[in-house]
C-alpha atoms as a PDB file:
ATOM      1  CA  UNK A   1      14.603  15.018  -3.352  1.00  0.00           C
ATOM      2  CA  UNK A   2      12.971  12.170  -2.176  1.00  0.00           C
ATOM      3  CA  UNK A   3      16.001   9.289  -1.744  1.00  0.00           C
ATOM      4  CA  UNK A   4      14.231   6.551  -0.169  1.00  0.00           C
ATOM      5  CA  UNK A   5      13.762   3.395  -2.205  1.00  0.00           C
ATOM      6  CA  UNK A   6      10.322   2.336  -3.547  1.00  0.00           C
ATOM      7  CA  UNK A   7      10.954  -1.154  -2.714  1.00  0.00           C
ATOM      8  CA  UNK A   8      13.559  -2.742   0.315  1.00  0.00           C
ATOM      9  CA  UNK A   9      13.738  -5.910   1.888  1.00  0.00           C
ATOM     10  CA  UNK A  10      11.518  -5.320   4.730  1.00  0.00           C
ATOM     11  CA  UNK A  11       8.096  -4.557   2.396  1.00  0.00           C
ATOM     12  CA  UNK A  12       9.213  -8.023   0.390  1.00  0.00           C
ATOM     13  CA  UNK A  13       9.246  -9.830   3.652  1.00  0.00           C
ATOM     14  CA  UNK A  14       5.853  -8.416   4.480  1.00  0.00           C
ATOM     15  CA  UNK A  15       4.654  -9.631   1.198  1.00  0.00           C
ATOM     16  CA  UNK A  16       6.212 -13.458   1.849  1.00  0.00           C
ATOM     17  CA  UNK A  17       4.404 -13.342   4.275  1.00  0.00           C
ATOM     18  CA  UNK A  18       1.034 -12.014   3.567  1.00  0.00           C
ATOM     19  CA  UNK A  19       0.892 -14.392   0.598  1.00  0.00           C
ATOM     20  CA  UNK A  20       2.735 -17.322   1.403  1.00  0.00           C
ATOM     21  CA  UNK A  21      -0.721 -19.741   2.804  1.00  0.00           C
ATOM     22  CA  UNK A  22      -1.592 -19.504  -1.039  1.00  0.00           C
ATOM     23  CA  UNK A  23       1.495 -20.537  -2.874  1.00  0.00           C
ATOM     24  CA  UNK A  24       4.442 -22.948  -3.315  1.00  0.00           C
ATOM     25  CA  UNK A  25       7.980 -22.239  -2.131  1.00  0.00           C
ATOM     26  CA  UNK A  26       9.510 -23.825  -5.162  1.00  0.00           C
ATOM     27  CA  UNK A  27      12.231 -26.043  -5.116  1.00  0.00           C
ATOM     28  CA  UNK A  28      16.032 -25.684  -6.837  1.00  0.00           C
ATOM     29  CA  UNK A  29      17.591 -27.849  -9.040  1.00  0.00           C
ATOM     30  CA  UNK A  30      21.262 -28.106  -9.164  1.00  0.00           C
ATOM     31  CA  UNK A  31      23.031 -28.917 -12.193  1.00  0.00           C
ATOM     32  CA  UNK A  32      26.563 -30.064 -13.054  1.00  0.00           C
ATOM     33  CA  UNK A  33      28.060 -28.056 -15.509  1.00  0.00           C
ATOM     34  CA  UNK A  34      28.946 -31.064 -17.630  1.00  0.00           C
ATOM     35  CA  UNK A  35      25.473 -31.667 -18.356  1.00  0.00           C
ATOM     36  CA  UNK A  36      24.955 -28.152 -19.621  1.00  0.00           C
ATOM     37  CA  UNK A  37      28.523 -28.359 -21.553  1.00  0.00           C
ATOM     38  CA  UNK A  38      29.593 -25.467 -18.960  1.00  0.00           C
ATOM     39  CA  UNK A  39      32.813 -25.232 -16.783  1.00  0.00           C
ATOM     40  CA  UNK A  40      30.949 -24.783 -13.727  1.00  0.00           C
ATOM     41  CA  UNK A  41      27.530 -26.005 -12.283  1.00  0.00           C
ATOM     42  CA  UNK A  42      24.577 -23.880 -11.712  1.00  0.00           C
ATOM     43  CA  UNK A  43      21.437 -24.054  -9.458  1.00  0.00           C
ATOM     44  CA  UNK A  44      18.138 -23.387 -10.811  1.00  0.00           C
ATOM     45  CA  UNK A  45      14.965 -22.250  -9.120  1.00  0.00           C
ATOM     46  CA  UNK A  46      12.065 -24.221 -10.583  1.00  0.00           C
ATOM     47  CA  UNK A  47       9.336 -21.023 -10.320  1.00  0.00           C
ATOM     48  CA  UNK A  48       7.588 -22.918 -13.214  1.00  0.00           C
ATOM     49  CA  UNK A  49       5.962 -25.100 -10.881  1.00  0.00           C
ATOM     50  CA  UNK A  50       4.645 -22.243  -8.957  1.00  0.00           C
ATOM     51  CA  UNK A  51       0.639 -22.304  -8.780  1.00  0.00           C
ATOM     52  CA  UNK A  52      -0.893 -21.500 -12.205  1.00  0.00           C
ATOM     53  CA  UNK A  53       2.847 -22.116 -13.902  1.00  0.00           C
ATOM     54  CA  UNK A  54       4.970 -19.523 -13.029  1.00  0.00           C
ATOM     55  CA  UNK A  55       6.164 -16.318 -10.698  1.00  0.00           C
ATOM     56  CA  UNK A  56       3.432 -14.058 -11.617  1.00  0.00           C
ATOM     57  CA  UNK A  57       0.871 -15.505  -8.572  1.00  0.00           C
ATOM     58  CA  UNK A  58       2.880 -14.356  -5.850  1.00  0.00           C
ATOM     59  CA  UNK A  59       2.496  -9.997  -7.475  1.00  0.00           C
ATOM     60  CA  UNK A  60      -1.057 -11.177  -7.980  1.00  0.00           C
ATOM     61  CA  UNK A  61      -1.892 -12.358  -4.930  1.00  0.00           C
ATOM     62  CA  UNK A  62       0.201  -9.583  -2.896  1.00  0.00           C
ATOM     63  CA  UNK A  63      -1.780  -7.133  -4.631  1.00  0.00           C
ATOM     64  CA  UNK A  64      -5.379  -8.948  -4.107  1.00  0.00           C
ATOM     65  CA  UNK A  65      -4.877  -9.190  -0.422  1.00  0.00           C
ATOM     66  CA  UNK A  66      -3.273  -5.387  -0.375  1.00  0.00           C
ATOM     67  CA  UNK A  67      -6.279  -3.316  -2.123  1.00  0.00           C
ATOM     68  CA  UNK A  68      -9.802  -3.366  -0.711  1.00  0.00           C
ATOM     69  CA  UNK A  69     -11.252  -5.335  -4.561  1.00  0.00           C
ATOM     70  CA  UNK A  70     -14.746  -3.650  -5.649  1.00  0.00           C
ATOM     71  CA  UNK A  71     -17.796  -6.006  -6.295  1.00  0.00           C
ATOM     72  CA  UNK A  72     -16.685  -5.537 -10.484  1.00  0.00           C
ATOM     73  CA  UNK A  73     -13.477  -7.499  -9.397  1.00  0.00           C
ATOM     74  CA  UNK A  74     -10.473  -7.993 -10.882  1.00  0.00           C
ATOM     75  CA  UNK A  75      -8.967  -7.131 -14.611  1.00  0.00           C
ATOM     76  CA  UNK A  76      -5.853  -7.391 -15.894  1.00  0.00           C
ATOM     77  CA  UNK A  77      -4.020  -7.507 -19.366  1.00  0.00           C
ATOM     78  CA  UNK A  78      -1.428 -10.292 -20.130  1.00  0.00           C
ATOM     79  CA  UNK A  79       0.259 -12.489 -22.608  1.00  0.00           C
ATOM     80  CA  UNK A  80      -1.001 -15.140 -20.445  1.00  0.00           C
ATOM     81  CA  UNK A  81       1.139 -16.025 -17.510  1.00  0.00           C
ATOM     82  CA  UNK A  82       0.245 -13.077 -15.537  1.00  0.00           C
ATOM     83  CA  UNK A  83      -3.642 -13.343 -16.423  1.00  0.00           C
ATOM     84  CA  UNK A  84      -3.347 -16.996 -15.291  1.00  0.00           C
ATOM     85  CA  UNK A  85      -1.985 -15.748 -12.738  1.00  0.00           C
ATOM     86  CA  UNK A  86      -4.862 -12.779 -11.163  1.00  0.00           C
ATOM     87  CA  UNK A  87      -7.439 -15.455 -12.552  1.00  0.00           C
ATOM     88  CA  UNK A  88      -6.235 -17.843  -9.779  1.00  0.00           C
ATOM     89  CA  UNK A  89      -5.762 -15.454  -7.147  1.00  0.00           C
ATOM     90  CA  UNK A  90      -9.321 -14.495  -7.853  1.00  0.00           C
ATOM     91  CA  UNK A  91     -10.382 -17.375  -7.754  1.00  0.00           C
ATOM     92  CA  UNK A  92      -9.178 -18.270  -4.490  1.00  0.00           C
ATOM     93  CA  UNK A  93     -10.161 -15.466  -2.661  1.00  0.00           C
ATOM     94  CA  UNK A  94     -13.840 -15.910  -4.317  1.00  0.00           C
ATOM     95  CA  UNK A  95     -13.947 -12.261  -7.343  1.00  0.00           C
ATOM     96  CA  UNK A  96     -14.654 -11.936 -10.586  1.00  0.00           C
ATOM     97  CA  UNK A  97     -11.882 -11.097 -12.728  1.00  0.00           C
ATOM     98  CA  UNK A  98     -11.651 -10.276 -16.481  1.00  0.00           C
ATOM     99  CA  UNK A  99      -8.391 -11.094 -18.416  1.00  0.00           C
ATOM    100  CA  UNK A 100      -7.280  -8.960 -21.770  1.00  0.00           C
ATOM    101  CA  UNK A 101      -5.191 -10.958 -24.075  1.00  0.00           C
ATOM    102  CA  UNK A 102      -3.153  -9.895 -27.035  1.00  0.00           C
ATOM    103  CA  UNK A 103      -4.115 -12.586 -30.453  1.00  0.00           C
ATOM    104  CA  UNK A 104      -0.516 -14.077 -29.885  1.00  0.00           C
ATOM    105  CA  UNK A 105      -1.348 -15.368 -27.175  1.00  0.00           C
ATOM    106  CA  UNK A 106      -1.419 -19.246 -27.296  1.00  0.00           C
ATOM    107  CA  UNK A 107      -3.971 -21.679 -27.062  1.00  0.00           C
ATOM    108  CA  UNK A 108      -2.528 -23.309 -23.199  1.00  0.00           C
ATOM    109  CA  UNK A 109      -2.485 -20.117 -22.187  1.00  0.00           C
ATOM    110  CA  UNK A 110      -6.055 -18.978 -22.817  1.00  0.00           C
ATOM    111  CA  UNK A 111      -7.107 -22.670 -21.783  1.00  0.00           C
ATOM    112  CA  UNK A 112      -5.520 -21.861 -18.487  1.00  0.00           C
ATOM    113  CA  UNK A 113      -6.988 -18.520 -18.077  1.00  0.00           C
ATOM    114  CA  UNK A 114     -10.617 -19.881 -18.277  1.00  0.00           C
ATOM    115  CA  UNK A 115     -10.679 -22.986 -16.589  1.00  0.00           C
ATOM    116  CA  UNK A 116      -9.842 -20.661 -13.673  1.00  0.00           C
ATOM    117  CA  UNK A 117     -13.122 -19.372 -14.296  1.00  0.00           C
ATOM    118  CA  UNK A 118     -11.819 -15.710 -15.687  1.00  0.00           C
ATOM    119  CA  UNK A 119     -13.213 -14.302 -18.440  1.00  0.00           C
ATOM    120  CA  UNK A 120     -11.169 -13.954 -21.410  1.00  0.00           C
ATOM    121  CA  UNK A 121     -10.855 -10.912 -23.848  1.00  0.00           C
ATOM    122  CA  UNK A 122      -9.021 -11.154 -26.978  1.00  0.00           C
ATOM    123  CA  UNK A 123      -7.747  -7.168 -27.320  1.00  0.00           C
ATOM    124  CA  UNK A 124      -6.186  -6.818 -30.026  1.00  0.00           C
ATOM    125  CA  UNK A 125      -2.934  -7.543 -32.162  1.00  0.00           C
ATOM    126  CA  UNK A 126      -0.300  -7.131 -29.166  1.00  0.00           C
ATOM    127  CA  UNK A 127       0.176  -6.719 -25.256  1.00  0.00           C
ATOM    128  CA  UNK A 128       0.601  -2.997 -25.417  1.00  0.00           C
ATOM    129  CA  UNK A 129      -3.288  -3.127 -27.435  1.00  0.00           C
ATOM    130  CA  UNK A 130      -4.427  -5.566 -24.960  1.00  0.00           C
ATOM    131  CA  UNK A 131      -3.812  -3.181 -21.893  1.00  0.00           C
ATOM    132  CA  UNK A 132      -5.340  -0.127 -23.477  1.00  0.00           C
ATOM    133  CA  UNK A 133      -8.316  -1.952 -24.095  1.00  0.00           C
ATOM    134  CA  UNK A 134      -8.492  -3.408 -20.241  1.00  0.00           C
ATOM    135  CA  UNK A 135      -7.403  -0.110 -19.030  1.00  0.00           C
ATOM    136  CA  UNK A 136     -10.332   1.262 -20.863  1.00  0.00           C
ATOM    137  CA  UNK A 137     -12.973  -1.537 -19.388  1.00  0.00           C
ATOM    138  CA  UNK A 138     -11.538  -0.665 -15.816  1.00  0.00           C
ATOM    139  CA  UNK A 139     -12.424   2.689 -16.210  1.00  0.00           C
ATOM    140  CA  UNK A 140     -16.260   1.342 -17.694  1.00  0.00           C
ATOM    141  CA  UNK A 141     -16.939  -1.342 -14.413  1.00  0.00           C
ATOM    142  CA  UNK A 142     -14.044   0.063 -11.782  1.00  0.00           C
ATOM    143  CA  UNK A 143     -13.081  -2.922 -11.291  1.00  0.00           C
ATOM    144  CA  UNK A 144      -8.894  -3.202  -9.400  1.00  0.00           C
ATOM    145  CA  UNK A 145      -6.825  -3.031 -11.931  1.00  0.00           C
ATOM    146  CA  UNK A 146      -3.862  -5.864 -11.269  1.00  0.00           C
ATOM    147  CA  UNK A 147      -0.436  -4.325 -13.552  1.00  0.00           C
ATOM    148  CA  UNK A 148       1.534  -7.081 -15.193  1.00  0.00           C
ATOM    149  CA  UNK A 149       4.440  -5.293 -14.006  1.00  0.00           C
ATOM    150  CA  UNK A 150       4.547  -1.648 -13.278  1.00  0.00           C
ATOM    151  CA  UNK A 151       2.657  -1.604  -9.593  1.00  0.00           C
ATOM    152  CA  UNK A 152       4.430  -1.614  -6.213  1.00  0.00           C
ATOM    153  CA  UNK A 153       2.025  -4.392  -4.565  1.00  0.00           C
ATOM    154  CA  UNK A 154       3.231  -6.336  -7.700  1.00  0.00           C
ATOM    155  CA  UNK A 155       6.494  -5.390  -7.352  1.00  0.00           C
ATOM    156  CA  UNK A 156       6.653  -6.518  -3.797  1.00  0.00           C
ATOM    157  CA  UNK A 157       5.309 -10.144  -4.456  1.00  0.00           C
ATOM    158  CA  UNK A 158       7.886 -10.709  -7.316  1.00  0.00           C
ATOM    159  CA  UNK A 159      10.287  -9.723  -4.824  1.00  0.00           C
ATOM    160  CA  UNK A 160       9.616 -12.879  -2.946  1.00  0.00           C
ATOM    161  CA  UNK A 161      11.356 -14.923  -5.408  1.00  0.00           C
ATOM    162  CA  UNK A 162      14.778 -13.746  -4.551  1.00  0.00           C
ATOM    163  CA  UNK A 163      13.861 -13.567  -1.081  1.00  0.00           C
ATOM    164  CA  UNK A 164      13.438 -18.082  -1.437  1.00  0.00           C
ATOM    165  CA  UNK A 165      16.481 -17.974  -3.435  1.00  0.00           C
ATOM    166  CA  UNK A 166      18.940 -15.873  -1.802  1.00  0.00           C
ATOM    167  CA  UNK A 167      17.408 -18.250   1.909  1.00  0.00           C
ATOM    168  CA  UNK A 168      17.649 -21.591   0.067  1.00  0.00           C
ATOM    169  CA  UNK A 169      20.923 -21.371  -1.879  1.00  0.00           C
ATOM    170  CA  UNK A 170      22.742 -18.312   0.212  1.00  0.00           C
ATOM    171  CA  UNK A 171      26.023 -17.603  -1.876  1.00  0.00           C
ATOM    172  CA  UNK A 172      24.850 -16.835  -5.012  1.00  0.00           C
ATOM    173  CA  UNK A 173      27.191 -14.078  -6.821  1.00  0.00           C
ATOM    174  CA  UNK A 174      24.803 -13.981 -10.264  1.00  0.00           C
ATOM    175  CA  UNK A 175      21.189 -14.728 -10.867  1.00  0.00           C
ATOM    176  CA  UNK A 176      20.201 -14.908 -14.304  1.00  0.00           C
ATOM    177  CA  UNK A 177      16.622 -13.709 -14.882  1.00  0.00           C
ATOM    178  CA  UNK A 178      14.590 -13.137 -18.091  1.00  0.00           C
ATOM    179  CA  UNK A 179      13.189  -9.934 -18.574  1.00  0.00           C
ATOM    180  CA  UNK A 180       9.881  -8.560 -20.081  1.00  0.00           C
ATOM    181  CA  UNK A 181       8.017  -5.652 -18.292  1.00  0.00           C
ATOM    182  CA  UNK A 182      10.660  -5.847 -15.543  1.00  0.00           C
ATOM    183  CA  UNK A 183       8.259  -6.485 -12.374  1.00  0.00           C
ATOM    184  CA  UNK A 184      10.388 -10.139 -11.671  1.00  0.00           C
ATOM    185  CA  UNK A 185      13.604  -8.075 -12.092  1.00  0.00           C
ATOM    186  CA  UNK A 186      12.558  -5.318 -10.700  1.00  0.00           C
ATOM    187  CA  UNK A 187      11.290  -6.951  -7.731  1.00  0.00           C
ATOM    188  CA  UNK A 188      14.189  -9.123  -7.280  1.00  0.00           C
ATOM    189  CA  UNK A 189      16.586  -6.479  -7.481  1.00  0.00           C
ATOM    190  CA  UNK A 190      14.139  -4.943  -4.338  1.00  0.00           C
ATOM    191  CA  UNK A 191      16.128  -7.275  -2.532  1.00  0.00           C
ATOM    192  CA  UNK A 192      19.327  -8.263  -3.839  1.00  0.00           C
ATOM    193  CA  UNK A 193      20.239  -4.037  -3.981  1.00  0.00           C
ATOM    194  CA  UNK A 194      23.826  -3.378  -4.225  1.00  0.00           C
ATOM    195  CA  UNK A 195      25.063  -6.648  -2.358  1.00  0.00           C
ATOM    196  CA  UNK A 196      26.642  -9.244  -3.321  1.00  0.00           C
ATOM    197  CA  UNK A 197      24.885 -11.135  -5.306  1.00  0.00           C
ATOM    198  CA  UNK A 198      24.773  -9.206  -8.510  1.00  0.00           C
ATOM    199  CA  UNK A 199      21.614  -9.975 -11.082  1.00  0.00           C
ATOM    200  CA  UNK A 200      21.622 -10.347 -14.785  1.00  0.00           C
ATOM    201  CA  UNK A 201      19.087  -9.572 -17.562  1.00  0.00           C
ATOM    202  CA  UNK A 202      18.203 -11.845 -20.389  1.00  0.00           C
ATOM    203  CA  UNK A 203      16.563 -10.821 -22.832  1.00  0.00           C
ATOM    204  CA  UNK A 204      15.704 -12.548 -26.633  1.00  0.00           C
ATOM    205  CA  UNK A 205      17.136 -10.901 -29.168  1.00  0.00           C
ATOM    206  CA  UNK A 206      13.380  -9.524 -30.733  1.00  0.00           C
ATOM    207  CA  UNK A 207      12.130  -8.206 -27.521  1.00  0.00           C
ATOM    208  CA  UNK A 208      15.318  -5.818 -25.972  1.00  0.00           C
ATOM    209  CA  UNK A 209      13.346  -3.944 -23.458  1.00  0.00           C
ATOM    210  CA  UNK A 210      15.419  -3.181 -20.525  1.00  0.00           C
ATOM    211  CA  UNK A 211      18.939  -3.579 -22.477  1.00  0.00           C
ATOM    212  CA  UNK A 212      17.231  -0.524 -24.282  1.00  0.00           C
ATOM    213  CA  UNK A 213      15.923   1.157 -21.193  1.00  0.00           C
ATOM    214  CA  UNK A 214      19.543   0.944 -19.751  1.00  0.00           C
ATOM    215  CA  UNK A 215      21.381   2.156 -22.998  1.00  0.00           C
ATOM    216  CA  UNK A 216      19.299   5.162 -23.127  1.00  0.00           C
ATOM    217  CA  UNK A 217      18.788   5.988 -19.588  1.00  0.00           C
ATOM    218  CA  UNK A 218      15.274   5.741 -18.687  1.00  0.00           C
ATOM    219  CA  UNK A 219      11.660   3.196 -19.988  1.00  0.00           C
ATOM    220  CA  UNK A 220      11.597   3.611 -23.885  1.00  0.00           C
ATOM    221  CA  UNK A 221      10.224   1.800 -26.582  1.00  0.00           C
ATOM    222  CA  UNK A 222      11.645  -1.324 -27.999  1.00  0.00           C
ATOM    223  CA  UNK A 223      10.618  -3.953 -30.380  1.00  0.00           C
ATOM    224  CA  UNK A 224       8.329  -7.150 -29.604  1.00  0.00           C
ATOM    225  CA  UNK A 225       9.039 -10.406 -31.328  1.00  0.00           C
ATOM    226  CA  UNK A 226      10.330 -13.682 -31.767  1.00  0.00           C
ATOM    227  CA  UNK A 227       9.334 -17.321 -29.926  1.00  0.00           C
ATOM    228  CA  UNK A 228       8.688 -15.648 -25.887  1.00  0.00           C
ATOM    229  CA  UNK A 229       7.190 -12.762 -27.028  1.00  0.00           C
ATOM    230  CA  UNK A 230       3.663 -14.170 -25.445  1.00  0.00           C
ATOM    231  CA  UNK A 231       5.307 -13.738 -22.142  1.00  0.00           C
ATOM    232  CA  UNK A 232       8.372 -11.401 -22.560  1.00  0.00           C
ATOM    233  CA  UNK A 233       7.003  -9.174 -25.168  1.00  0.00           C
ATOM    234  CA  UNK A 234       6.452  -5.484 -22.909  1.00  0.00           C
ATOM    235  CA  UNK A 235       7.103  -2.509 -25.152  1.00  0.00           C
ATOM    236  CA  UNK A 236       8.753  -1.245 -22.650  1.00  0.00           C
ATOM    237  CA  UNK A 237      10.245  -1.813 -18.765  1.00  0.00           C
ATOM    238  CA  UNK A 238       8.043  -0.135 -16.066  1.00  0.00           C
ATOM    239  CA  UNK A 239       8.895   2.924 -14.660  1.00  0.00           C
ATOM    240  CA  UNK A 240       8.569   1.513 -11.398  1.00  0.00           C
ATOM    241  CA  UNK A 241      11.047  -1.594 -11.610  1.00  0.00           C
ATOM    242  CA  UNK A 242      13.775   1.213 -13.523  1.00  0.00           C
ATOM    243  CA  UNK A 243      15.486   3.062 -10.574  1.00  0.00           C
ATOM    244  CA  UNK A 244      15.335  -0.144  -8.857  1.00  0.00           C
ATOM    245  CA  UNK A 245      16.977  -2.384 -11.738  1.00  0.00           C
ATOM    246  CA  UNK A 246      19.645   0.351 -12.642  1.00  0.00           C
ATOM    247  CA  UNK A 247      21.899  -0.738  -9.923  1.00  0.00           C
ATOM    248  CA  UNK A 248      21.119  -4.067  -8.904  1.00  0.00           C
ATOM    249  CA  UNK A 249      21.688  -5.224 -12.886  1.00  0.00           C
ATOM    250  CA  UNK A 250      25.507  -6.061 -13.998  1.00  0.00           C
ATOM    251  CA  UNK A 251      24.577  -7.222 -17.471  1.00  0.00           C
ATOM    252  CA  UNK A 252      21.709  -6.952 -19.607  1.00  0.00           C
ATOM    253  CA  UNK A 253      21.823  -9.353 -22.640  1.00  0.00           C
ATOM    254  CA  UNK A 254      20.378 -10.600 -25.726  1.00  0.00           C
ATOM    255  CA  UNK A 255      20.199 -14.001 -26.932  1.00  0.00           C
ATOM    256  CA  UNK A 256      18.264 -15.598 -30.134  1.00  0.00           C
ATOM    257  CA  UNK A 257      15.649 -17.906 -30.349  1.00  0.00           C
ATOM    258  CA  UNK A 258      17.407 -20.615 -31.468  1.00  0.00           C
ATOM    259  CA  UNK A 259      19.350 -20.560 -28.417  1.00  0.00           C
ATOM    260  CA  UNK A 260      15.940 -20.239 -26.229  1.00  0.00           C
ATOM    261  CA  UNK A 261      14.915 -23.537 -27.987  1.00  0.00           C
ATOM    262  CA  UNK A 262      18.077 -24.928 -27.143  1.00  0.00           C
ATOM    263  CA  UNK A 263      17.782 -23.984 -23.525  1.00  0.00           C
ATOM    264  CA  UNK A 264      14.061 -25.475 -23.515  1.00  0.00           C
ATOM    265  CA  UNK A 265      15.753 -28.557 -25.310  1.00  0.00           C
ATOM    266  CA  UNK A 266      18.559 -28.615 -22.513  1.00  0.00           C
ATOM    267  CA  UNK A 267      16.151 -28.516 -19.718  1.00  0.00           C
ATOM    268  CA  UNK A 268      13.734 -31.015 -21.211  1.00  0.00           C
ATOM    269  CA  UNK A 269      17.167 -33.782 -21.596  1.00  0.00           C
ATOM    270  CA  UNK A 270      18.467 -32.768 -18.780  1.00  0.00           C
ATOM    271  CA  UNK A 271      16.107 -32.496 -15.905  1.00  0.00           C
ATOM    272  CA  UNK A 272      12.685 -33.781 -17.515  1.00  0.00           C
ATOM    273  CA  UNK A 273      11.615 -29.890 -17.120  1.00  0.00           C
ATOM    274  CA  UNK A 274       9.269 -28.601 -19.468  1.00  0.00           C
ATOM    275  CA  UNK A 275       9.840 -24.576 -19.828  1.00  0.00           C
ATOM    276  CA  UNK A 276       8.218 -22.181 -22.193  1.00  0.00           C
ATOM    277  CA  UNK A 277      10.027 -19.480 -24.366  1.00  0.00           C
ATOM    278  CA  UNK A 278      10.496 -17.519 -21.858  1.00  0.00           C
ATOM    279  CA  UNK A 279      10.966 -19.755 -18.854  1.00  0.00           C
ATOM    280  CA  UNK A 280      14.151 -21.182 -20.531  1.00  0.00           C
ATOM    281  CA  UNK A 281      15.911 -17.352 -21.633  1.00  0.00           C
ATOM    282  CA  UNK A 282      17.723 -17.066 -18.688  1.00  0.00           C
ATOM    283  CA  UNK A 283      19.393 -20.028 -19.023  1.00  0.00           C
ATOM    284  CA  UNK A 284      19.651 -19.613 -22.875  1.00  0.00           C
ATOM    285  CA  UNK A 285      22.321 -16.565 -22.083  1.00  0.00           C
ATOM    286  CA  UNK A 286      25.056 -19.480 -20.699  1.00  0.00           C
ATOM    287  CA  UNK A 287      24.261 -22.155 -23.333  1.00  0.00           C
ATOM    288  CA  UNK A 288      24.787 -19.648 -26.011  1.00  0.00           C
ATOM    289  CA  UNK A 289      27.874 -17.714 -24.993  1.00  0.00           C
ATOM    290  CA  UNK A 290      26.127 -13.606 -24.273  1.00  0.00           C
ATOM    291  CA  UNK A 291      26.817 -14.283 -20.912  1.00  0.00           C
ATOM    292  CA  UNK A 292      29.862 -15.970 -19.379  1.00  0.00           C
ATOM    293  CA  UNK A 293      30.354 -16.129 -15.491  1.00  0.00           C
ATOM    294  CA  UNK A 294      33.416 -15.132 -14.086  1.00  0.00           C
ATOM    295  CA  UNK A 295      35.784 -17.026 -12.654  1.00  0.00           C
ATOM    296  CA  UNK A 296      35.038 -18.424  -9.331  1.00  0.00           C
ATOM    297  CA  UNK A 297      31.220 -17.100  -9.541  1.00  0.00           C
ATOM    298  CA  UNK A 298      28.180 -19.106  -7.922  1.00  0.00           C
ATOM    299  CA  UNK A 299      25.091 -18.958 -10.121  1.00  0.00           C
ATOM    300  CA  UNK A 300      21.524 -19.110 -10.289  1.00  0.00           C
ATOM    301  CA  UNK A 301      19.158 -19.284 -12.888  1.00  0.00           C
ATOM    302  CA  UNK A 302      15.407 -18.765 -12.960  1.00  0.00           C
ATOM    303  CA  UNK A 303      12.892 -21.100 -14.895  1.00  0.00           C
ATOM    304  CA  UNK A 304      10.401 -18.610 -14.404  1.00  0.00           C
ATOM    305  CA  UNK A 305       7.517 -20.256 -16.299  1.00  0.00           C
ATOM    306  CA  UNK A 306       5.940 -23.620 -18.184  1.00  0.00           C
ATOM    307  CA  UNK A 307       2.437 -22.330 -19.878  1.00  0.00           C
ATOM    308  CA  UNK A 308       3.190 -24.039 -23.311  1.00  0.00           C
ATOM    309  CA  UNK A 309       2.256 -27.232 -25.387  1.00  0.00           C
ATOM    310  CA  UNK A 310       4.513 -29.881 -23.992  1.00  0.00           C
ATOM    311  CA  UNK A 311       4.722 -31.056 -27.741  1.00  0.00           C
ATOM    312  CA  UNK A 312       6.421 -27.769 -28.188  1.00  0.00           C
ATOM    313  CA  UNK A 313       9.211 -28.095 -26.424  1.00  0.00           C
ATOM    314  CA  UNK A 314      11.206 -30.816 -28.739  1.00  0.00           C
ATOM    315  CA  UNK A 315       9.256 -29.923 -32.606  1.00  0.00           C
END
């Protein structure tokens, strides 16, 4: 049996460095806990001001400048973030690339996608429709397929976020992180391992994939709804980020949407920061009581994105 890990700290440095001349190290916000109406403060890393509005450039790019890209290009299938994401990177580097969206996704987010100069698929009802249907066209124009989650080089780039965090606030002993497909988890918990700094899944309520992953023991199924389903709404966790999340993770949790909207209420009074759905889950778990640190902990929390209507953030 075959022991050694898919991802370590050593192939995420490579990646920082491979991709860092095309990105933003993002900044960290720290917060006293009185302003949250916690007992204790807690640093955030702003990854929502990342290049195209979130994490999802750096697995993007990592991938792009890993893979020898065919003259078809790029194509990927997203909720949005992620397509934003490979339609920027391609962008930059000069290739096509063709972007498969579900019909929830929103308006900013297809905006975003094109005025990068992608071209933008509507496939059908639902992320999980969405991929089949770009998987198919990849097959059609062999064009590089760029996974939203479940692909090493992707893997390796998301990794880079906790590789900023754990340099520019060392000390950490939680980082709460919203999950989806698990690549941002997954690549994060590349890093983090079995140290000290222990990571913690948040998940809404209508979208439970890796609290259902972990319950049963391996990728299954789960349901997709509710306000971040856009960018959180996987079926289910890759089967890449799995083995690497099933350690690394102390908690997985569930919180609703009202307490997402709170959280993108909270961030909006309190720091002038404008998250989407699923940027503002993580912090949702604290504000809402699934998740309470332990005494004496130290702890982050990822805004991992910011592709939504402004307006949206206090109707």
């Amino acid at each position: 049996m075959n022991d050694t890990p898919i991802l370590d700290r050593d192939a995420i440095s490579a990646a920082a460095r491979r991709i860092s001349s095309y990105l933003r190290r993002t900044p960290l916000l720290r917060l006293a806990g009185p302003d949250l109406g916690l007992p204790h403060d807690v640093v955030l890393k702003l990854e929502l001001l990342q290049a195209s509005g979130s994490f999802k450039p750096r697995g993007a790019f990592n991938t792009l400048l890993s893979s020898p890209i065919p003259a078809a290009g790029v194509i990927a299938a997203s909720g949005g973030n992620h397509g934003a994401a490979v339609a920027y990177a391609a962008r930059a580097l000069g290739v096509p690339a063709e972007i498969f969206v579900p019909e929830i996704t929103g308006a900013a987010k297809r905006a975003l996608i094109e005025g990068y100069g992608a071209k933008l698929v509507v496939g059908g009802p639902d992320y999980h429709a969405a991929r089949q249907a770009s998987e198919a066209r990849a097959t059609e124009t062999g064009a590089l397929t760029v996974h939203a989650y479940d692909q090493r080089t992707v893997l390796e780039g998301q990794g880079t976020v906790a590789l900023e965090f754990d340099e520019d606030a060392p000390g950490l002993t939680h980082v709460l992180v919203a999950t989806g497909g698990g690549g941002l988890i997954g690549g994060m918990a590349g890093w983090y391992g079995t140290g000290a700094t222990r990571l913690v899944s948040v998940e809404p309520e209508g979208c439970p994939t890796l609290a259902t992953a972990l319950r049963e023991g391996r990728p299954v199924p789960a349901p997709v709804g509710g306000v971040a389903a856009d960018s959180l709404g996987a079926r289910q966790v890759g089967a890449l980020m799995f083995p690497l999340a099933q350690p690394a993770v102390e908690a997985a949790v569930l919180v609703p949407d009202g307490a997402i909207r709170q959280a993108q209420r909270l961030l909006w009074e309190a720091a002038r920061v404008v998250a989407e759905p699923g940027g503002a889950t993580a912090l949702a778990a604290l504000l809402c009581g699934a998740w309470a640190a332990p005494a004496g902990a130290r702890v982050g929390v990822l805004v991992c994105g910011g592709n939504c209507d402004p307006g949206s953030v206090l109707a």
